[in-house]
C-alpha atoms as a PDB file:
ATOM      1  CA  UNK A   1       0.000   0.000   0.000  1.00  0.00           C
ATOM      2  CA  UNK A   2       1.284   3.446  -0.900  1.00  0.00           C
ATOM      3  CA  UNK A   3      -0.186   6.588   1.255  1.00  0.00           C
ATOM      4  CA  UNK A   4      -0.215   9.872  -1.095  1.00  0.00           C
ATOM      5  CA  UNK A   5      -0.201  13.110   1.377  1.00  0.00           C
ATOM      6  CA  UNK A   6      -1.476  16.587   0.487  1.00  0.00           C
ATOM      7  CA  UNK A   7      -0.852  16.611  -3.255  1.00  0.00           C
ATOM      8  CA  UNK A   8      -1.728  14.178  -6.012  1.00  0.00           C
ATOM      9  CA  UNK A   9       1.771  12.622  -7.469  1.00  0.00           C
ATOM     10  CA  UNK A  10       0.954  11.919 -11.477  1.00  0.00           C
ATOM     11  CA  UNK A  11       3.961   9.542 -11.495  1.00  0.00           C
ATOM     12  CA  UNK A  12       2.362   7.417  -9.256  1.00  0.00           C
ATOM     13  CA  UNK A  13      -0.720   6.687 -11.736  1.00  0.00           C
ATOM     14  CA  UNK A  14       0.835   5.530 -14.773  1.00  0.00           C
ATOM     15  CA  UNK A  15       3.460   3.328 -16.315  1.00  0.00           C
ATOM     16  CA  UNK A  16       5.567   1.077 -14.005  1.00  0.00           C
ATOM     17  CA  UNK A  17       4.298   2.636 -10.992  1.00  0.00           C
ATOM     18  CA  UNK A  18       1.378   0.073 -10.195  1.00  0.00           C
ATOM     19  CA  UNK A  19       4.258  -2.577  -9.512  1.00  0.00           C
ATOM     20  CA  UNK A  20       5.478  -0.472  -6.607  1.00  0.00           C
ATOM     21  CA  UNK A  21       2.733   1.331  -5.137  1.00  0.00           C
ATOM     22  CA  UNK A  22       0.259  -1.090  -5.015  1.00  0.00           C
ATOM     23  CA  UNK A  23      -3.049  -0.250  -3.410  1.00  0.00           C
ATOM     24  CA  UNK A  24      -2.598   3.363  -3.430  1.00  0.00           C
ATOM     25  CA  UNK A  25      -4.534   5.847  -1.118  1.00  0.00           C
ATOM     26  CA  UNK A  26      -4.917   9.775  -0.904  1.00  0.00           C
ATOM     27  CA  UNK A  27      -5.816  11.765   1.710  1.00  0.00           C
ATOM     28  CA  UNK A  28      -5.515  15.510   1.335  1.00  0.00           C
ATOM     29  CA  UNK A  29      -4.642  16.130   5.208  1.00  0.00           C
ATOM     30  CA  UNK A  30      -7.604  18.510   5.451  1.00  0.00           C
ATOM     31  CA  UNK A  31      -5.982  20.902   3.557  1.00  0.00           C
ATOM     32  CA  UNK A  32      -8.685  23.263   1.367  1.00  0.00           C
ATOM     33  CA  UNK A  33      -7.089  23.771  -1.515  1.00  0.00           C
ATOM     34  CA  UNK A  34      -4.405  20.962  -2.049  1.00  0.00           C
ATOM     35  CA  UNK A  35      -5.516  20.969  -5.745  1.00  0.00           C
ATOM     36  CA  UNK A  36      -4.111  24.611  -6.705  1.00  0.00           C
ATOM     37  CA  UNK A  37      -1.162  23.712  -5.020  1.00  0.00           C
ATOM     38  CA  UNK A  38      -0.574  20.126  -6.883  1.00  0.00           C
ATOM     39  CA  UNK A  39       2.561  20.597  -9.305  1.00  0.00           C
ATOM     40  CA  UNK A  40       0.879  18.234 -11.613  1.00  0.00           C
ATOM     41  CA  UNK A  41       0.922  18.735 -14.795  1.00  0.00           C
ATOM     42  CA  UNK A  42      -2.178  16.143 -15.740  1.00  0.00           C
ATOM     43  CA  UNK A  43      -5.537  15.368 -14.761  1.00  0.00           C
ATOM     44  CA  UNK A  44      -7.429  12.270 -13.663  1.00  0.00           C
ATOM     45  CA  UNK A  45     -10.037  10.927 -16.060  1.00  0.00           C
ATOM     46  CA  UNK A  46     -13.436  10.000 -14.414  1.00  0.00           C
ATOM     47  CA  UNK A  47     -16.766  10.358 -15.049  1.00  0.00           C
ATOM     48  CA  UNK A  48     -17.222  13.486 -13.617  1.00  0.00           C
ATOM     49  CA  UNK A  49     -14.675  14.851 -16.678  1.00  0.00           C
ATOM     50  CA  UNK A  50     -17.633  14.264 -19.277  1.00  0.00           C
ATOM     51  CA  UNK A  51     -21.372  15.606 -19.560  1.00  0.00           C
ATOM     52  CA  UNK A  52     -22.312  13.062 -21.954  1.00  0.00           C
ATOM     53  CA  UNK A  53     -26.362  13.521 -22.794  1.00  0.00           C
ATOM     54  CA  UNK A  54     -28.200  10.374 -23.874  1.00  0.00           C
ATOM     55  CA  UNK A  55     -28.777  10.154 -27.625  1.00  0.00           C
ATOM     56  CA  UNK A  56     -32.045  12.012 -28.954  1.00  0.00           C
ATOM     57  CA  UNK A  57     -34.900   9.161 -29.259  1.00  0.00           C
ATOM     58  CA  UNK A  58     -35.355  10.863 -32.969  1.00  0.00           C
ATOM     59  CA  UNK A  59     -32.098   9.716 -34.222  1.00  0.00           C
ATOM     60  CA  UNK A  60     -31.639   7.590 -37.201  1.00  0.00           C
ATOM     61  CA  UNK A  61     -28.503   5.560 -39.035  1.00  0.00           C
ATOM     62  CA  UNK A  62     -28.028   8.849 -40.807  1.00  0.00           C
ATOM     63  CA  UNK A  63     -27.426  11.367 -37.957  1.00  0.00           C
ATOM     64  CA  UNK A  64     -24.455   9.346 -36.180  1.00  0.00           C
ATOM     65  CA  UNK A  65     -21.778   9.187 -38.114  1.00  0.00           C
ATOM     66  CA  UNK A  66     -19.843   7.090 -40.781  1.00  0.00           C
ATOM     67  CA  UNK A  67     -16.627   5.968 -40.038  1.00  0.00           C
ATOM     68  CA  UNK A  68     -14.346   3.908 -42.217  1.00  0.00           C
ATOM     69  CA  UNK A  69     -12.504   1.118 -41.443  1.00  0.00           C
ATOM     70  CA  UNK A  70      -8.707   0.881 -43.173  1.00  0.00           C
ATOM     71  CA  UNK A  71      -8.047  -2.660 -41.638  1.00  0.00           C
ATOM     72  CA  UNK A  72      -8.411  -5.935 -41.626  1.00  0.00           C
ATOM     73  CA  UNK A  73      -5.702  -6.897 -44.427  1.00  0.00           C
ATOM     74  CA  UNK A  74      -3.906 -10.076 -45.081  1.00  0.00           C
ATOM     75  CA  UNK A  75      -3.577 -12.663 -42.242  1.00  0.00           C
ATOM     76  CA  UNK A  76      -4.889  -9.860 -40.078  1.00  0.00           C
ATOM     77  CA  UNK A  77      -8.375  -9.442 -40.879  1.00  0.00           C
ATOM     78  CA  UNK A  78      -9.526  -9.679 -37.121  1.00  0.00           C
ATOM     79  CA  UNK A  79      -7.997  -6.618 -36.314  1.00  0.00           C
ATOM     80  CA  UNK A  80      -9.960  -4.552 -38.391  1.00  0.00           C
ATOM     81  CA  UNK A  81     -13.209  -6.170 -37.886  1.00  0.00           C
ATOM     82  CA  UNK A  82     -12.922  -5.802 -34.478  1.00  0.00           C
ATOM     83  CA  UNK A  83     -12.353  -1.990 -34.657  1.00  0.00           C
ATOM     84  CA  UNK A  84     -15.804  -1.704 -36.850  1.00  0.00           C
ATOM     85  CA  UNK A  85     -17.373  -4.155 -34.633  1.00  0.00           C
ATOM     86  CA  UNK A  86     -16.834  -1.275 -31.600  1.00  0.00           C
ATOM     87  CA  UNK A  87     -17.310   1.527 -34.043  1.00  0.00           C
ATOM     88  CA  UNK A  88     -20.726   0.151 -34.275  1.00  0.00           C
ATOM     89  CA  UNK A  89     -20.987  -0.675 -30.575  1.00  0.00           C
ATOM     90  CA  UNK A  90     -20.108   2.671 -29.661  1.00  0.00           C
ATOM     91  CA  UNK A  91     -23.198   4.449 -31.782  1.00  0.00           C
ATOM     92  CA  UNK A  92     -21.985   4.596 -35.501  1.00  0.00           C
ATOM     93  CA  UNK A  93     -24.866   5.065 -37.725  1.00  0.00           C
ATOM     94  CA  UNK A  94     -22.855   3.263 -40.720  1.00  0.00           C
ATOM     95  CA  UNK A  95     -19.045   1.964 -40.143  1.00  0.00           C
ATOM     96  CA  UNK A  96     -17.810   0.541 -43.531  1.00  0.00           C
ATOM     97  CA  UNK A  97     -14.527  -1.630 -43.590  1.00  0.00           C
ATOM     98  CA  UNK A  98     -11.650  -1.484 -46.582  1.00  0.00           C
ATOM     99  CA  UNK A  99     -10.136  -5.014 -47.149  1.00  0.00           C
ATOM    100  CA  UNK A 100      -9.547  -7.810 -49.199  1.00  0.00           C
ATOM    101  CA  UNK A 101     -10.972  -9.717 -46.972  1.00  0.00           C
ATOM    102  CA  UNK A 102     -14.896  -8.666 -47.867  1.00  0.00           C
ATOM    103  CA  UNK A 103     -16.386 -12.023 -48.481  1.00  0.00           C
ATOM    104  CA  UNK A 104     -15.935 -13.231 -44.258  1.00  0.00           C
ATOM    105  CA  UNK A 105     -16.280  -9.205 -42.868  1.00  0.00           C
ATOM    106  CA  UNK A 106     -19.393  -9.163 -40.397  1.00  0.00           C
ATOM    107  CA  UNK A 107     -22.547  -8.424 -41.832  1.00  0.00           C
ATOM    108  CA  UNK A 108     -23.109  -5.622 -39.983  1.00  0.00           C
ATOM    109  CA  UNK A 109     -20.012  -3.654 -41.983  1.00  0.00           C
ATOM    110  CA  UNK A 110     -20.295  -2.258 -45.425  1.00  0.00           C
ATOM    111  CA  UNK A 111     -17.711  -3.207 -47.840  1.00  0.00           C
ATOM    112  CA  UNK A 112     -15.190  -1.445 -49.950  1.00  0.00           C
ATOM    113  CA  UNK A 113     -13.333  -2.653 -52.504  1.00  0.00           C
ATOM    114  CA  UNK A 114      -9.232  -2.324 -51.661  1.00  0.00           C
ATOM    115  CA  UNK A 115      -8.442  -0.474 -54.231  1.00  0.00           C
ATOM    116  CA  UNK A 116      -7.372   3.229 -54.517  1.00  0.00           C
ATOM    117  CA  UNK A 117     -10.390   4.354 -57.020  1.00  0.00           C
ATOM    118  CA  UNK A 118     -12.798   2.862 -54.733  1.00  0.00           C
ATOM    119  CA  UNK A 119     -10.827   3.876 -51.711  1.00  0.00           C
ATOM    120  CA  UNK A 120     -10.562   7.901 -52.770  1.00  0.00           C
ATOM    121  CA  UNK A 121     -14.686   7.451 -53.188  1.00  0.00           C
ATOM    122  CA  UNK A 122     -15.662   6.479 -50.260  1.00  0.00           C
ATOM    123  CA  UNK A 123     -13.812   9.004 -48.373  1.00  0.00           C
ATOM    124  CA  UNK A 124     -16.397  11.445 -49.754  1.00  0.00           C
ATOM    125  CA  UNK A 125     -19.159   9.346 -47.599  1.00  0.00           C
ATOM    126  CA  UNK A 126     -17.521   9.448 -44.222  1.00  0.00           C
ATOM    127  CA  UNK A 127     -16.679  11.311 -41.484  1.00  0.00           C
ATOM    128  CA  UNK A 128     -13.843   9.506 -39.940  1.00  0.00           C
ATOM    129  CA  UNK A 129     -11.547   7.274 -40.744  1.00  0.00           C
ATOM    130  CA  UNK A 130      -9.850   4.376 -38.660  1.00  0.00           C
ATOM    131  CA  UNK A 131      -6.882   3.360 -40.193  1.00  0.00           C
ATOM    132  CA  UNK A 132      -3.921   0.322 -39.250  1.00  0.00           C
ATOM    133  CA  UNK A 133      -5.904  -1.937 -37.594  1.00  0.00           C
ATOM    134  CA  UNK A 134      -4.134  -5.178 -39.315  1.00  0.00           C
ATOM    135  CA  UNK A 135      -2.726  -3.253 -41.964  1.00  0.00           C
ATOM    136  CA  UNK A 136       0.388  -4.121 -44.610  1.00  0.00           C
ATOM    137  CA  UNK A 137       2.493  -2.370 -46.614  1.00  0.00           C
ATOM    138  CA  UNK A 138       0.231  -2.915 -49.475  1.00  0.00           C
ATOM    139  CA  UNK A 139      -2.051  -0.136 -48.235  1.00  0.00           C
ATOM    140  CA  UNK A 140       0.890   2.570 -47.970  1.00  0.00           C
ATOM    141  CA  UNK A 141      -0.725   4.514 -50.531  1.00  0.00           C
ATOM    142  CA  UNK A 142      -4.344   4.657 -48.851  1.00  0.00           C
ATOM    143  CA  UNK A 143      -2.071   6.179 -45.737  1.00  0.00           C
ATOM    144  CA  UNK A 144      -0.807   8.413 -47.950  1.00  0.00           C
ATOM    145  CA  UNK A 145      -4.098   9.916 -49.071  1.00  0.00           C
ATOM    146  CA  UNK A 146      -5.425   9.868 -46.074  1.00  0.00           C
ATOM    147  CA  UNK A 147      -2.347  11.751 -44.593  1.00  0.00           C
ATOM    148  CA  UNK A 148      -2.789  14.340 -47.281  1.00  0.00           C
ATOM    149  CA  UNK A 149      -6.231  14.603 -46.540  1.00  0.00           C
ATOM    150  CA  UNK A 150      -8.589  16.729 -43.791  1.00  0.00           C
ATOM    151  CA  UNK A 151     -10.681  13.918 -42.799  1.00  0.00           C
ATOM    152  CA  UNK A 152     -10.508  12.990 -39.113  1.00  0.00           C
ATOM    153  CA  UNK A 153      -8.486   9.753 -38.828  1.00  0.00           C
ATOM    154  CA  UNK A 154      -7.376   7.353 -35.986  1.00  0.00           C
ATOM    155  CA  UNK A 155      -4.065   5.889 -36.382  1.00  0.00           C
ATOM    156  CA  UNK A 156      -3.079   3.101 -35.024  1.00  0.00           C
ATOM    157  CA  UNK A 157      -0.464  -0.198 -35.104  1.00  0.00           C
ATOM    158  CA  UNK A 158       0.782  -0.416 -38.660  1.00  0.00           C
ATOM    159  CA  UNK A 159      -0.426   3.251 -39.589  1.00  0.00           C
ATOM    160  CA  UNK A 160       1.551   4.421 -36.495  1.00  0.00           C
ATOM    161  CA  UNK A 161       4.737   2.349 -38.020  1.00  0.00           C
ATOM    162  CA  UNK A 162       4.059   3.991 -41.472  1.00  0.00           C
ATOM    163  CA  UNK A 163       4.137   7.327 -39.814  1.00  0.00           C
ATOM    164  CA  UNK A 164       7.423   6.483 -37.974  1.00  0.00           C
ATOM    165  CA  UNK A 165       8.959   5.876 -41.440  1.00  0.00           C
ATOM    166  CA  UNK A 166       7.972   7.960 -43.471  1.00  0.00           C
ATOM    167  CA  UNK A 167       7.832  11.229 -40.924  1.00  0.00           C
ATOM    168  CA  UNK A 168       5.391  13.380 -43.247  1.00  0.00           C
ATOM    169  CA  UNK A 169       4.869  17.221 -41.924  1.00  0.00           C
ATOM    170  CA  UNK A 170       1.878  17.965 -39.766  1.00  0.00           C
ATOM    171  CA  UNK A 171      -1.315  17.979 -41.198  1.00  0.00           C
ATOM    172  CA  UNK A 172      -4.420  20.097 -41.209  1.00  0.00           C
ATOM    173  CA  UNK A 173      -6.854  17.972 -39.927  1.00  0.00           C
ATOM    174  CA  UNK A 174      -7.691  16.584 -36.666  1.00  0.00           C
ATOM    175  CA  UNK A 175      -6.290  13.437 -35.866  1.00  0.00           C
ATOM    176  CA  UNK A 176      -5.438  10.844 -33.114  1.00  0.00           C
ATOM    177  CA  UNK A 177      -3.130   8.597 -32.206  1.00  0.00           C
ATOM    178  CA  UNK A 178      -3.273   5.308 -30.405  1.00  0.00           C
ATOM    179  CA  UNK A 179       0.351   3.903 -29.857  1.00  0.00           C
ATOM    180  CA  UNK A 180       1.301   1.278 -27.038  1.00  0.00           C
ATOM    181  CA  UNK A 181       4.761   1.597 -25.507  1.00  0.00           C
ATOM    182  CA  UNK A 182       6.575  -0.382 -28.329  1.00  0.00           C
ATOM    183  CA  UNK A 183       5.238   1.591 -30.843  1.00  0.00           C
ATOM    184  CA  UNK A 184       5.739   4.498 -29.051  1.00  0.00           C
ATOM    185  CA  UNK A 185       9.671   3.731 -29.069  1.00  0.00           C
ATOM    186  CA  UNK A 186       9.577   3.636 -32.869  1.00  0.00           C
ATOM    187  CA  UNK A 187       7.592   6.805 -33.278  1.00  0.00           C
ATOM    188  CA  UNK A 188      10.231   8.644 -30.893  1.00  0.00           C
ATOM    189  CA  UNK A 189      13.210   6.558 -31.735  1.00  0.00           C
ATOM    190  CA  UNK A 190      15.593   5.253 -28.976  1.00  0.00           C
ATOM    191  CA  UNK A 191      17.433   8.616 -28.256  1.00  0.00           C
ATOM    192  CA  UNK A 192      14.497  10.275 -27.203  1.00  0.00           C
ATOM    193  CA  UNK A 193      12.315   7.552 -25.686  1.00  0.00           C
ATOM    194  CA  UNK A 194      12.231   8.039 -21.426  1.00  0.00           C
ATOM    195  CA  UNK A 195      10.751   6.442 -19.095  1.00  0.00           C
ATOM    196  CA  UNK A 196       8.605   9.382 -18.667  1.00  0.00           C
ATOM    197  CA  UNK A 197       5.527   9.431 -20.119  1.00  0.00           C
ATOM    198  CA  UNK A 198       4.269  12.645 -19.891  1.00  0.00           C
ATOM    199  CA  UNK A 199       7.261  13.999 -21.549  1.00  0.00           C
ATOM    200  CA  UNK A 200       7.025  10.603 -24.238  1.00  0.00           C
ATOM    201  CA  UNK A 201       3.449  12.226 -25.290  1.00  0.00           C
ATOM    202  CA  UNK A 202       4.339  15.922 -25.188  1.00  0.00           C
ATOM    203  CA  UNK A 203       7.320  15.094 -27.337  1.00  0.00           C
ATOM    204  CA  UNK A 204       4.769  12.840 -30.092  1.00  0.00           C
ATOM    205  CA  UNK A 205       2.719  15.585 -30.138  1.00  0.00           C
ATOM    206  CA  UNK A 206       6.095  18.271 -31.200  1.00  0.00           C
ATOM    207  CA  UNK A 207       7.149  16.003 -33.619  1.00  0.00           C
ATOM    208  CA  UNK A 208       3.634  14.474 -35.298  1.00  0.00           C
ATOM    209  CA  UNK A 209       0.742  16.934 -33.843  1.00  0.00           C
ATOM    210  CA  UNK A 210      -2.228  15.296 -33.458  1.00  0.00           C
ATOM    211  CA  UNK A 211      -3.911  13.864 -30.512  1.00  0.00           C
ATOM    212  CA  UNK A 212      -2.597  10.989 -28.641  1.00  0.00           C
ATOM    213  CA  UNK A 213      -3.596   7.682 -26.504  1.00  0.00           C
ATOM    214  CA  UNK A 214      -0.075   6.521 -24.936  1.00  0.00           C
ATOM    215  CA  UNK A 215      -1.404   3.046 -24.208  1.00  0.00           C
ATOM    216  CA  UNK A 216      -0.556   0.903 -20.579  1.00  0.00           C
ATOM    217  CA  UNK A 217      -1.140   0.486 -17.319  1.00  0.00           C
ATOM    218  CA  UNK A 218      -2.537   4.515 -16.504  1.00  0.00           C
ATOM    219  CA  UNK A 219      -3.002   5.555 -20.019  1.00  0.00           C
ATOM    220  CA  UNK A 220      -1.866   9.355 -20.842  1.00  0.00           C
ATOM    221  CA  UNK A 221      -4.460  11.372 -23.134  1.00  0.00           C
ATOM    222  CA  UNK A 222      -3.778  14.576 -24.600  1.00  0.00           C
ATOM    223  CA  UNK A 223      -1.223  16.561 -24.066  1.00  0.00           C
ATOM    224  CA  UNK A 224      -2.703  20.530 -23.313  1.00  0.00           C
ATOM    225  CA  UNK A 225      -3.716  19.238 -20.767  1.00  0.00           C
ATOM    226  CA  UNK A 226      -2.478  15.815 -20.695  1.00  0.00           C
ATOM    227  CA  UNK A 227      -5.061  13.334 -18.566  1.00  0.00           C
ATOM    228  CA  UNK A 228      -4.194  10.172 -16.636  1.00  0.00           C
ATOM    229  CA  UNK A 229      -6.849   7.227 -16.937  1.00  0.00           C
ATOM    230  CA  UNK A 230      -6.345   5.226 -13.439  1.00  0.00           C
ATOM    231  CA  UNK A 231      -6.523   1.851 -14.365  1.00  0.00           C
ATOM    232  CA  UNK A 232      -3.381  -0.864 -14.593  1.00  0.00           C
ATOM    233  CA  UNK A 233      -4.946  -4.574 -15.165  1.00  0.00           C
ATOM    234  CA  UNK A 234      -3.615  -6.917 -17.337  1.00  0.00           C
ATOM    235  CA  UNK A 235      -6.925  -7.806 -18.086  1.00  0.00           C
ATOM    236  CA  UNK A 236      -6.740  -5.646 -21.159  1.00  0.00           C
ATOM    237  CA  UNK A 237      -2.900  -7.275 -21.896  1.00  0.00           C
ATOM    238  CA  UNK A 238      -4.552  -9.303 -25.111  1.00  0.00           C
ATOM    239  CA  UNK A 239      -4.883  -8.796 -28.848  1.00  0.00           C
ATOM    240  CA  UNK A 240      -7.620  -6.624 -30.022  1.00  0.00           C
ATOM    241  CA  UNK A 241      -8.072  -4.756 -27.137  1.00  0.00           C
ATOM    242  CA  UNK A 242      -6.037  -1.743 -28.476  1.00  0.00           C
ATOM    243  CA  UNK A 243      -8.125  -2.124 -32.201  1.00  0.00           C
ATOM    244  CA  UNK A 244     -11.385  -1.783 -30.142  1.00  0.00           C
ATOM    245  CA  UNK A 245     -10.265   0.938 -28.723  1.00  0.00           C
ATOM    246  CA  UNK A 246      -9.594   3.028 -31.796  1.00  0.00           C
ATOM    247  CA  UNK A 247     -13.155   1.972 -33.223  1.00  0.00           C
ATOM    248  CA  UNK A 248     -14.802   3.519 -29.867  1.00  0.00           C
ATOM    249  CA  UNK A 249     -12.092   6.583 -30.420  1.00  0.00           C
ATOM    250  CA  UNK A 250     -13.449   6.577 -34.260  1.00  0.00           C
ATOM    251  CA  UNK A 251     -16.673   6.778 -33.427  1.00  0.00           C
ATOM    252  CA  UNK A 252     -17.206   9.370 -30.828  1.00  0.00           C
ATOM    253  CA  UNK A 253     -15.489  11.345 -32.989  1.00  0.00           C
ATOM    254  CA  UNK A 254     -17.759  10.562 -36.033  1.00  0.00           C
ATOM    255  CA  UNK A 255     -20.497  11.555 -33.555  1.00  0.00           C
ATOM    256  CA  UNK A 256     -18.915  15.335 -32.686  1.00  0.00           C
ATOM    257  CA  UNK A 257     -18.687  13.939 -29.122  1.00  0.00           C
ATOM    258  CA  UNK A 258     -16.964  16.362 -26.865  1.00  0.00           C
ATOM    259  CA  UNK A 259     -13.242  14.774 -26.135  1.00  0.00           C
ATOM    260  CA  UNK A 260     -13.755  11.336 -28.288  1.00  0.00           C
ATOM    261  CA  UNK A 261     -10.225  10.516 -27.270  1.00  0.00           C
ATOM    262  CA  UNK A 262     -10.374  10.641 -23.506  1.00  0.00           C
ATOM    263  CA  UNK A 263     -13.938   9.679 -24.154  1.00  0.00           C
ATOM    264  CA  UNK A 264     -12.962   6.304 -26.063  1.00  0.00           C
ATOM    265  CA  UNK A 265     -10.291   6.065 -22.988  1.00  0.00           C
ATOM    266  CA  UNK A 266     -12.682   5.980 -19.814  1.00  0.00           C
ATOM    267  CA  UNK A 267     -15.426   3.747 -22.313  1.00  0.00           C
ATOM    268  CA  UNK A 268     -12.615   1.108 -22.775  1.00  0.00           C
ATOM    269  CA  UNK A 269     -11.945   0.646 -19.537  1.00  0.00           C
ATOM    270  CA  UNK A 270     -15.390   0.794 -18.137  1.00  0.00           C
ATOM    271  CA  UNK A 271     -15.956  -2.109 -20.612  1.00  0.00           C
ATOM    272  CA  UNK A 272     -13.062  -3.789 -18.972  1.00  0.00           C
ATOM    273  CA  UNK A 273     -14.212  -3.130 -15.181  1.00  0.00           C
ATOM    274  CA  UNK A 274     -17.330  -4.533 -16.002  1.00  0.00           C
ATOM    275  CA  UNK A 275     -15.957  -7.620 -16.980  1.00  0.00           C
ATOM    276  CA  UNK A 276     -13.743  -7.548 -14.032  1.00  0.00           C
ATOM    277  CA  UNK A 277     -17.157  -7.006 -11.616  1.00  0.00           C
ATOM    278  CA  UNK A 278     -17.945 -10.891 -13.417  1.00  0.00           C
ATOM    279  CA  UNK A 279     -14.996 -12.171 -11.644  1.00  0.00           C
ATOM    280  CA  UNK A 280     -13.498 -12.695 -14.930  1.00  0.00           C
ATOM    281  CA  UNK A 281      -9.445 -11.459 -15.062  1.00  0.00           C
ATOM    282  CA  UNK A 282      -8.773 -13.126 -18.190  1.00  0.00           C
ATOM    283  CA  UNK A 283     -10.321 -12.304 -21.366  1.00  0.00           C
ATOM    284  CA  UNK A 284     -10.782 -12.357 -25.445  1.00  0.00           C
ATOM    285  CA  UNK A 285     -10.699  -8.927 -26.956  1.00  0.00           C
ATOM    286  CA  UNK A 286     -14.359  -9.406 -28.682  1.00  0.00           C
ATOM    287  CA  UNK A 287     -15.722 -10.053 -25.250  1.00  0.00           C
ATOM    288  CA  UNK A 288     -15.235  -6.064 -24.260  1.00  0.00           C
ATOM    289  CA  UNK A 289     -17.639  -5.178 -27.514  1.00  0.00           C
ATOM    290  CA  UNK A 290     -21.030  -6.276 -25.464  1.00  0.00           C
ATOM    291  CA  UNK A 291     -20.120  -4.067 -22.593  1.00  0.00           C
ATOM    292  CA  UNK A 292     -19.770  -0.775 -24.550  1.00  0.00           C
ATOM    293  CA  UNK A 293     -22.898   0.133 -25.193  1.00  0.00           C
ATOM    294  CA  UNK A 294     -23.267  -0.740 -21.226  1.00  0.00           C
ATOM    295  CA  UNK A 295     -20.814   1.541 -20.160  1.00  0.00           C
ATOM    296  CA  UNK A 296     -21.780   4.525 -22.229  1.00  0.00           C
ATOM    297  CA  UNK A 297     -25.421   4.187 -21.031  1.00  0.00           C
ATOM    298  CA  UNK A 298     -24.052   4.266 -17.021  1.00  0.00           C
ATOM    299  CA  UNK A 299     -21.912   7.366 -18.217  1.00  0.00           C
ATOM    300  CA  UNK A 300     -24.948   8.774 -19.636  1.00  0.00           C
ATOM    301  CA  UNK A 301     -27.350   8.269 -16.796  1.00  0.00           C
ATOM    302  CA  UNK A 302     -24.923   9.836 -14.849  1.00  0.00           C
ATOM    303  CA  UNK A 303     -24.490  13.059 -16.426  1.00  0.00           C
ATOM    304  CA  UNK A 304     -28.185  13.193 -16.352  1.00  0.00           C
ATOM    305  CA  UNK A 305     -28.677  12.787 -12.752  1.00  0.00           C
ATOM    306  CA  UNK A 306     -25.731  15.329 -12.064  1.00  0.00           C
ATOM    307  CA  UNK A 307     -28.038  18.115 -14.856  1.00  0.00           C
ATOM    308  CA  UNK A 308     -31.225  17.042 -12.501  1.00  0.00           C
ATOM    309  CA  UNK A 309     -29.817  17.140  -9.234  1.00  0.00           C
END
């Protein structure tokens, strides 16, 4: 057990520190205004960081979002299905899916042909795209596009390693990032790589702009400001967890949601705690999907009992 005094410590809530500290407590030592006086440079995510109103009953297919799926290529088609699969759990009117793979997609994602001609088209139907969920090289070009383009994208896995490689300037349009700690390393190379995280994301976002999602145990969001999601289980230490995330990311974006990265963040893991409430500490990724829509609905009622009340 670790005892935190006075001040929040933000190293304390992210990356190795959950070996060490263990069950960690706070107590502000009656002190009324410890928070002005925190040097922290971050913020804890919780439920009280979103006023997230339930869906109007009027809404239709049309009216929340399309998101595209770049994914799902080669030996790797689970990936991207599993990234539309939570695109559509998370409220995504239409989430279509560009592979070869068409013929064994789910039925509930619209197919595009792999090719660039049908590729640039459909980008004129969308409002986001997801991109690198079981990617190859052989969809470099599509990442080039896309790059070039001002849609709002996700990137993720390969389109993360792309990015490392090829190092384009920053572009125009909104985008975020969803790297894991290896991938991370590539994107910032080993000479500037640390062991501090909040510097790791402030120096992704100098170099590549964007938003980012520094994946592990207390997962950084932003930076300006930078936000620290409190939860280290290994429950989510499986493939597919990080695809689902970017479909959830993808789609709260799609749907104009206010902060669809730290959003998709506290969703994630409220799928996982859920599962963890079962008793359950080991898991397949496609078992977070059915608590989604769960978790956004408790998120939702309570936003609307804080409006009431």
């Amino acid at each position: 057990m670790t005892l935190m005094l006075l001040t929040r410590k933000q190293g304390c809530y992210t990356g190795l520190a959950a070996d060490y500290v263990g069950h960690l407590l706070f107590d502000n030592l009656g002190t009324s205004n410890h928070e002005t006086k925190e040097c922290s440079s971050a913020i804890l995510l919780s439920s009280k960081t979103f006023d997230l109103e339930p869906r109007s009953p009027i809404k239709h297919k049309c009216s929340t979002g399309k998101v595209l799926i770049l994914g799902g290529w080669g030996e790797m088609q689970g990936a991207g299905f599993l990234a539309g699969l939570a695109a559509v759990k998370a409220g995504t009117g239409k989430v279509f899916i560009c592979t070869p793979n068409l013929s064994s997609r789910p039925m509930e994602l619209i197919g595009i042909k792999p090719d660039l001609n049908s590729f640039k088209s459909s980008l004129e139907n969308v409002d986001v795209v997801v991109a690198g969920s079981g990617l190859t090289v052989l969809a470099e070009k599509h990442l080039d596009i896309l790059w070039s383009s001002d849609i709002p994208l996700v990137f993720d896995a390969f389109a993360l390693r792309w990015l490392a490689r090829h190092k384009p300037k920053k572009r125009n349009g909104y985008w975020i990032g969803t790297p894991h700690s290896e991938e991370a390393k590539v994107l910032l190379g080993n000479n500037e790589l640390t062991k501090d995280r909040f510097t790791e994301i402030n120096l992704l976002h100098e170099r590549y702009g964007g938003k980012w999602i520094l994946k592990g145990p207390g997962t950084l969001v932003g930076p300006n400001p930078t936000f620290i999601n409190n939860f280290s289980n290994s429950i989510l230490a499986t493939g597919g967890t990080g695809d689902i995330l970017a479909g959830i990311a993808g789609a709260f974006l799609a749907q104009n949601c206010i902060m669809p990265a730290e959003l998709a963040t506290f969703i994630h893991t409220s799928a996982a705690k859920k599962i963890l409430e079962e008793n359950s500490s080991r898991i397949a990724a496609s078992e977070l999907l059915n608590k989604i829509g769960v978790a956004i609905n408790e998120l939702e009622t309570k936003s609307k009992e804080t409006r009431i009340f």
